[in-house]
N, C-alpha and C. Protein backbone atom coordinates (compact mmCIF):
# COMPACT_ATOMS: atom_id res chain seq x y z
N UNK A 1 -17.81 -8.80 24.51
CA UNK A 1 -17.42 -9.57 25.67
C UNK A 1 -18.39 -9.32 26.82
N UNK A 2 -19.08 -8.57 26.67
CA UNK A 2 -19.84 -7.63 27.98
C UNK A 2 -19.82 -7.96 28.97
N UNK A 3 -20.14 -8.30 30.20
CA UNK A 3 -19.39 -7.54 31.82
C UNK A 3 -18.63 -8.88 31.76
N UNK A 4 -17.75 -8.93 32.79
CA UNK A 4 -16.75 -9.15 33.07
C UNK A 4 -16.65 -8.91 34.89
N UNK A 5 -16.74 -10.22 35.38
CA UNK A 5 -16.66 -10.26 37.16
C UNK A 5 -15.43 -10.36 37.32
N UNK A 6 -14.53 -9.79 38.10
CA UNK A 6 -13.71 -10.03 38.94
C UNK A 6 -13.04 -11.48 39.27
N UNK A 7 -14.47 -11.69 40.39
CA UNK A 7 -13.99 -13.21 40.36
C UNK A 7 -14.17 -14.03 39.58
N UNK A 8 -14.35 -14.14 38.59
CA UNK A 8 -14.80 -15.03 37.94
C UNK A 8 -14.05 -15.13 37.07
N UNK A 9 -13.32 -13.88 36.12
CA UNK A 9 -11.92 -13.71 35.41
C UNK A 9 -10.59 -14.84 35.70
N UNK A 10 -9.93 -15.48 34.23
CA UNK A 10 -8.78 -16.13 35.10
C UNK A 10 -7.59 -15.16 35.04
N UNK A 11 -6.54 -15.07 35.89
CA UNK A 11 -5.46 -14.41 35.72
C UNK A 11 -4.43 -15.08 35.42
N UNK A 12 -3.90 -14.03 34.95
CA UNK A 12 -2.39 -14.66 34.55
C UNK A 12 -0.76 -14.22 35.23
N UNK A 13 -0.34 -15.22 35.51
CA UNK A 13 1.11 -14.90 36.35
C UNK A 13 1.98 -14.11 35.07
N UNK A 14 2.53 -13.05 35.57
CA UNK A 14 3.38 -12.45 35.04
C UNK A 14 5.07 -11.75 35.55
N UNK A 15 4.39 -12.60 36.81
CA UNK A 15 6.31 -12.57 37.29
C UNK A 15 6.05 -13.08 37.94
N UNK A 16 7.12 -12.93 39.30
CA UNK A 16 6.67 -13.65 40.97
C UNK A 16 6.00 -12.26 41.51
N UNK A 17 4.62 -12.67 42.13
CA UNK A 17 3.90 -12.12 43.13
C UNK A 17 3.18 -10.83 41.83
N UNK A 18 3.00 -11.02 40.67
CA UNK A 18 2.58 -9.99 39.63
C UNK A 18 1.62 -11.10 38.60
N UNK A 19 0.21 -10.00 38.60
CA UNK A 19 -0.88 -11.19 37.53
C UNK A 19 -1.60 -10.23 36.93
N UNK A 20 -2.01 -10.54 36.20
CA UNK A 20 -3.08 -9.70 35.41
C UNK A 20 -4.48 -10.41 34.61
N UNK A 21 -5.46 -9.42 34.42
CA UNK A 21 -6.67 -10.08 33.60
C UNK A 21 -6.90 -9.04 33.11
N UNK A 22 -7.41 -9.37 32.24
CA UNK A 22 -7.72 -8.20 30.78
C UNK A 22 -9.44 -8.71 30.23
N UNK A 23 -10.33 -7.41 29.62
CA UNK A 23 -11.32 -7.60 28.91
C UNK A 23 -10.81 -7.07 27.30
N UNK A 24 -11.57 -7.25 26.15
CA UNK A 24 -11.48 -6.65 25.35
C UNK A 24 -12.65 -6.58 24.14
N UNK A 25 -12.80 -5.31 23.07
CA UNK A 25 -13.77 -5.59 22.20
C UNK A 25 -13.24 -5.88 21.09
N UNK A 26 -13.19 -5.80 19.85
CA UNK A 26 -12.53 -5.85 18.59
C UNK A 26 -11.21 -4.89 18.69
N UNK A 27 -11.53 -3.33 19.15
CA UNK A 27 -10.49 -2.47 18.76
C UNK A 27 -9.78 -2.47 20.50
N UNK A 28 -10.20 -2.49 21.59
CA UNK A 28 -9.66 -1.88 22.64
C UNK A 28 -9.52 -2.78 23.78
N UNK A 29 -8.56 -2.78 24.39
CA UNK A 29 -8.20 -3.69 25.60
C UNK A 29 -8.00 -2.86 26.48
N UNK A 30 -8.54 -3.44 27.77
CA UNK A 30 -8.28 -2.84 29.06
C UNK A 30 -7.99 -4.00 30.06
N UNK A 31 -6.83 -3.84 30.62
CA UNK A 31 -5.78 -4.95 31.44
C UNK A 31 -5.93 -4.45 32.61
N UNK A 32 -5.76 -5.05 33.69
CA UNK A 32 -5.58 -5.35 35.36
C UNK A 32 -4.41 -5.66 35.34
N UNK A 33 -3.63 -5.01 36.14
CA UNK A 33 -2.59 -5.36 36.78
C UNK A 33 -1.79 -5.23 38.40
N UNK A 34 -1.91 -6.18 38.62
CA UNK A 34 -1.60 -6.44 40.66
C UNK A 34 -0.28 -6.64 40.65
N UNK A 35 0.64 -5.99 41.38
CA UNK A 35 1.75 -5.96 41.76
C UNK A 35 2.05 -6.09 43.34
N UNK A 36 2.55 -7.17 43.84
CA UNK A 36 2.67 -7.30 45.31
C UNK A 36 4.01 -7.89 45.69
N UNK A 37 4.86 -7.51 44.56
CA UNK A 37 6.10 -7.08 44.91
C UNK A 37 7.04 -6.19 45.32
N UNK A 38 6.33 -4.82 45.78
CA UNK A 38 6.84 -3.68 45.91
C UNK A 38 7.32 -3.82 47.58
N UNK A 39 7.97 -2.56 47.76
CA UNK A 39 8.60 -1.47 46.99
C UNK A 39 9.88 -2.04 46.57
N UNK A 40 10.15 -1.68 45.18
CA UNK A 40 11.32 -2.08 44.43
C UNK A 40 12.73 -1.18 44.35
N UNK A 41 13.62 -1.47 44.58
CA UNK A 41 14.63 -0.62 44.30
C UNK A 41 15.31 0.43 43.12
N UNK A 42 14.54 -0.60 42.01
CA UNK A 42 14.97 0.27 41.27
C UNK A 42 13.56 -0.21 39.57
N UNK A 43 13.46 0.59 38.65
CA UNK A 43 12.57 0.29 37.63
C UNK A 43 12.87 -1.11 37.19
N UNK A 44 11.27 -1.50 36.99
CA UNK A 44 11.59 -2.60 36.03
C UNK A 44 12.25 -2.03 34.21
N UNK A 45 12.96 -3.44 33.78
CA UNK A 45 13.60 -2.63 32.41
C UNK A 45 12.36 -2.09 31.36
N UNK A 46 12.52 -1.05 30.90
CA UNK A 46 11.79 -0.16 29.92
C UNK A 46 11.62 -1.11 28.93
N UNK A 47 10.81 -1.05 28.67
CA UNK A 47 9.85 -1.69 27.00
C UNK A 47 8.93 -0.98 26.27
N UNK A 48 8.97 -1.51 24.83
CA UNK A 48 7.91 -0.25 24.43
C UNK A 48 6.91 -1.42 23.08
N UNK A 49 5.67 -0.36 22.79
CA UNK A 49 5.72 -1.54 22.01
C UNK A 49 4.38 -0.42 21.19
N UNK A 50 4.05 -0.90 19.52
CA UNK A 50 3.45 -0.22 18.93
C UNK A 50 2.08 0.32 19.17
N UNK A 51 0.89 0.20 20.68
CA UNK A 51 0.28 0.33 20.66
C UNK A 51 0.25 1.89 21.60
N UNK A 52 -0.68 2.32 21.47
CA UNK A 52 -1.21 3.46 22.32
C UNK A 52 -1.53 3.01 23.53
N UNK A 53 -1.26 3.58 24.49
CA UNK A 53 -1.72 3.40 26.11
C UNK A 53 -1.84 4.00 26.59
N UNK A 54 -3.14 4.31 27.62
CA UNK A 54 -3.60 5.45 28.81
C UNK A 54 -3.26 4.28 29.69
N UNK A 55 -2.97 4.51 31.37
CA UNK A 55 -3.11 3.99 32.49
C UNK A 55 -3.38 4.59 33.29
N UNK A 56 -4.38 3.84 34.46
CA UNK A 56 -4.54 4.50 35.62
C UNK A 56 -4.15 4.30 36.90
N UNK A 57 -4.11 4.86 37.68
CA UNK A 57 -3.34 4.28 39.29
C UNK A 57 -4.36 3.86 40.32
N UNK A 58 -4.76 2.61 40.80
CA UNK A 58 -5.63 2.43 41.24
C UNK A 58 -5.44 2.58 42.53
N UNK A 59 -4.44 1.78 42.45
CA UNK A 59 -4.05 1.77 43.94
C UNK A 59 -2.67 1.88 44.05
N UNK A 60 -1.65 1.81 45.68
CA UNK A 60 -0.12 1.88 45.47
C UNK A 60 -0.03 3.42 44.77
N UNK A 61 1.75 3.40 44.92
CA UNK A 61 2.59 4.49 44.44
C UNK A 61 3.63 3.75 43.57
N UNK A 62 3.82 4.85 42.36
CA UNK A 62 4.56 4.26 41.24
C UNK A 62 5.78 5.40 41.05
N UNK A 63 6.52 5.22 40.36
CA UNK A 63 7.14 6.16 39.43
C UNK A 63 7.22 5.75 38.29
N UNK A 64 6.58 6.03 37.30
CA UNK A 64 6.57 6.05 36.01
C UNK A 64 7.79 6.79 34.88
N UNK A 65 7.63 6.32 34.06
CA UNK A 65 9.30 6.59 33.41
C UNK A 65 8.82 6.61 31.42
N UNK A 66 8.66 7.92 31.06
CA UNK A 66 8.27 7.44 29.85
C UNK A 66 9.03 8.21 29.16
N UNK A 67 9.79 7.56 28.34
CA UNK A 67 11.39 8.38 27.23
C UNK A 67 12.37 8.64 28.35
N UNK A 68 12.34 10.11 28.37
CA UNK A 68 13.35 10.40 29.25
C UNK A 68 12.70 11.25 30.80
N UNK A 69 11.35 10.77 30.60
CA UNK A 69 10.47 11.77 32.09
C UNK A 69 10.38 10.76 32.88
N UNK A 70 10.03 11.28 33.95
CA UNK A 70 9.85 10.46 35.05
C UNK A 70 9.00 10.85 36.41
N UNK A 71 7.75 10.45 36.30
CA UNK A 71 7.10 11.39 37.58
C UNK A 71 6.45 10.57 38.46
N UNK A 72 6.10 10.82 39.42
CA UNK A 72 6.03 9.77 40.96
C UNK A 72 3.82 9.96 40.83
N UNK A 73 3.45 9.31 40.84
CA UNK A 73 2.27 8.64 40.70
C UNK A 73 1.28 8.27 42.04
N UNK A 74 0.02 8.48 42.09
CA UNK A 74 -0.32 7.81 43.48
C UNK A 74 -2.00 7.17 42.79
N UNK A 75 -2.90 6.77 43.66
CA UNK A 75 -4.31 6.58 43.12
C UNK A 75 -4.83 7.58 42.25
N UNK A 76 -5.63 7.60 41.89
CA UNK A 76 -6.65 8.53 41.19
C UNK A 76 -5.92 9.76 39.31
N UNK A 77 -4.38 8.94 39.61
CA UNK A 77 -3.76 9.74 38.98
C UNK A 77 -3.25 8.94 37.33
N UNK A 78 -3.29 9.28 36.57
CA UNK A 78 -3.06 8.55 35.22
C UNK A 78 -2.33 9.05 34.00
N UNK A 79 -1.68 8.38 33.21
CA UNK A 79 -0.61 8.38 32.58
C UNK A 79 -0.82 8.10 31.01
N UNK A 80 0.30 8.46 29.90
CA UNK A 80 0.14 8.00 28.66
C UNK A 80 0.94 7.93 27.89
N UNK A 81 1.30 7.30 27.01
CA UNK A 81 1.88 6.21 26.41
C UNK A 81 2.03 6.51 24.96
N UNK A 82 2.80 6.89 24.37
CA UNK A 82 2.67 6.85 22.71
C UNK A 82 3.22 6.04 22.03
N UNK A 83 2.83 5.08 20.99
CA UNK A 83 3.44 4.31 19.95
C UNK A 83 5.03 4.27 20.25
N UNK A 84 5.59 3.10 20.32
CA UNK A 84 6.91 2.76 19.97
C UNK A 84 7.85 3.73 21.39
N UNK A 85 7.67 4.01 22.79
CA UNK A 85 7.95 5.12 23.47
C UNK A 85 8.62 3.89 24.04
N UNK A 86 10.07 4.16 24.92
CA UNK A 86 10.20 3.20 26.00
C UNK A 86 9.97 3.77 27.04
N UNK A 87 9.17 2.86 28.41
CA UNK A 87 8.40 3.10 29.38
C UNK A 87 8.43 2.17 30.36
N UNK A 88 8.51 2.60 31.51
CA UNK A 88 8.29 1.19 32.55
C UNK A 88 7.82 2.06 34.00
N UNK A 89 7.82 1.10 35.19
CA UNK A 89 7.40 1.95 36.40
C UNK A 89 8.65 1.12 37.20
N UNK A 90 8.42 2.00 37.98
CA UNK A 90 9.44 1.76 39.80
C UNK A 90 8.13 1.44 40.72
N UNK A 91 8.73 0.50 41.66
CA UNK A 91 6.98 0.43 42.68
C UNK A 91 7.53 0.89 43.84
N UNK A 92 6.81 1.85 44.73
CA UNK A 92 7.40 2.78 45.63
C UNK A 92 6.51 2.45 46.66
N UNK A 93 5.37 1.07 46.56
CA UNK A 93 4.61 0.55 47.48
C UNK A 93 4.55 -0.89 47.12
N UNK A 94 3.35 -1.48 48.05
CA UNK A 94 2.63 -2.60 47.77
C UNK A 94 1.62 -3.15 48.95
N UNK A 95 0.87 -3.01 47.96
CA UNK A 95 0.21 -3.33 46.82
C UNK A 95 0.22 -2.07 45.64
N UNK A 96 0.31 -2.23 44.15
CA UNK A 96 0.74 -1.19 43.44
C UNK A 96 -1.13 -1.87 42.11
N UNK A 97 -1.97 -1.16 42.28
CA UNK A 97 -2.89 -1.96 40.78
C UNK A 97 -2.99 -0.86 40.04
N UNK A 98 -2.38 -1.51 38.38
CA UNK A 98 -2.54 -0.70 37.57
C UNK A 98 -3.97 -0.85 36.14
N UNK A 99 -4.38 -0.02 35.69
CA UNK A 99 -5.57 -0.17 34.89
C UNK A 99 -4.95 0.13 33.39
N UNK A 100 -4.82 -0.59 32.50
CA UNK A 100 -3.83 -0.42 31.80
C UNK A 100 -4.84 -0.68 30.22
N UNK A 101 -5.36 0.91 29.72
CA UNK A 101 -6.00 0.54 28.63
C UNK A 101 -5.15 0.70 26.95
N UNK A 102 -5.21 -0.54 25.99
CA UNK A 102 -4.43 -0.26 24.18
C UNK A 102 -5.71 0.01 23.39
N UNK A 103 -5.05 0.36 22.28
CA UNK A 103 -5.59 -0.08 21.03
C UNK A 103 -4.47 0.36 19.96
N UNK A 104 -4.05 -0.90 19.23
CA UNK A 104 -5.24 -1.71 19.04
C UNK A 104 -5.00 -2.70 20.04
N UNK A 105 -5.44 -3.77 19.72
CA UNK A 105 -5.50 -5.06 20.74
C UNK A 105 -3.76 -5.32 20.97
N UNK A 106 -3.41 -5.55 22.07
CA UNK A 106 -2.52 -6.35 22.46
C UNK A 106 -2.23 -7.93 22.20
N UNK A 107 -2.16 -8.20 21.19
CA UNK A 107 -3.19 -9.77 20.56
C UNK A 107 -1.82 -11.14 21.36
N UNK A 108 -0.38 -10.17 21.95
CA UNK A 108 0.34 -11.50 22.52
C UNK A 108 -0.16 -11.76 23.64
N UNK A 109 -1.36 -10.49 24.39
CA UNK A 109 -1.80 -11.04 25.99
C UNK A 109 -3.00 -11.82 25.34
N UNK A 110 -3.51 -12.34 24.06
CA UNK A 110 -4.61 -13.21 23.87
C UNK A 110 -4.30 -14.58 23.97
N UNK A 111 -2.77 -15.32 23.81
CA UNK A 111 -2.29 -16.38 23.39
C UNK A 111 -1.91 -17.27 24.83
């Protein structure tokens, strides 16, 4: 795929006031995600799903929620994800951007 601009990326709506754009190679995806719905009252509902995931905190404050943990998040700080885990975040700001890398591919954000 090699570089990949910013602006030039299309995004995709994924709620109200939430979008994302993603690059990827054969094995690995790495997703954008803007949240400018915060601060939320309470987690979005937990989902899980068979791939592996690291994330990073780009920007905003989160609380992250993975099984039964739960720890409060800021920039520079990053998280992980194991196969089949349920997981979600709380947004404790906004603007909240998350860097959200799988493998294998996430192939329903291709469609």
């Amino acid at each position: 795929m090699g570089a990949i601009r910013e602006k030039d990326v299309k995004r995709e709506a994924i709620g109200d006031k939430r979008e994302r754009y993603l690059g990827h190679t054969d094995k690995l995806m790495m997703v954008v995600i803007d949240f400018n719905d915060g601060p939320t009252s309470k987690p979005d509902p937990p989902h899980s799903h068979p791939h592996e995931q690291m994330s990073y905190v780009v920007e905003g404050q989160i609380i992250v929620f993975i099984g039964s943990e739960q720890t409060q998040l800021g920039p520079g700080d990053m998280f992980s994800v194991p196969p089949d885990v349920p997981h979600t975040v709380q947004l404790l700001t906004s603007p909240v951007r998350l860097v959200d890398v799988f493998t294998p591919l996430r192939e329903e954000f291709l469609r």
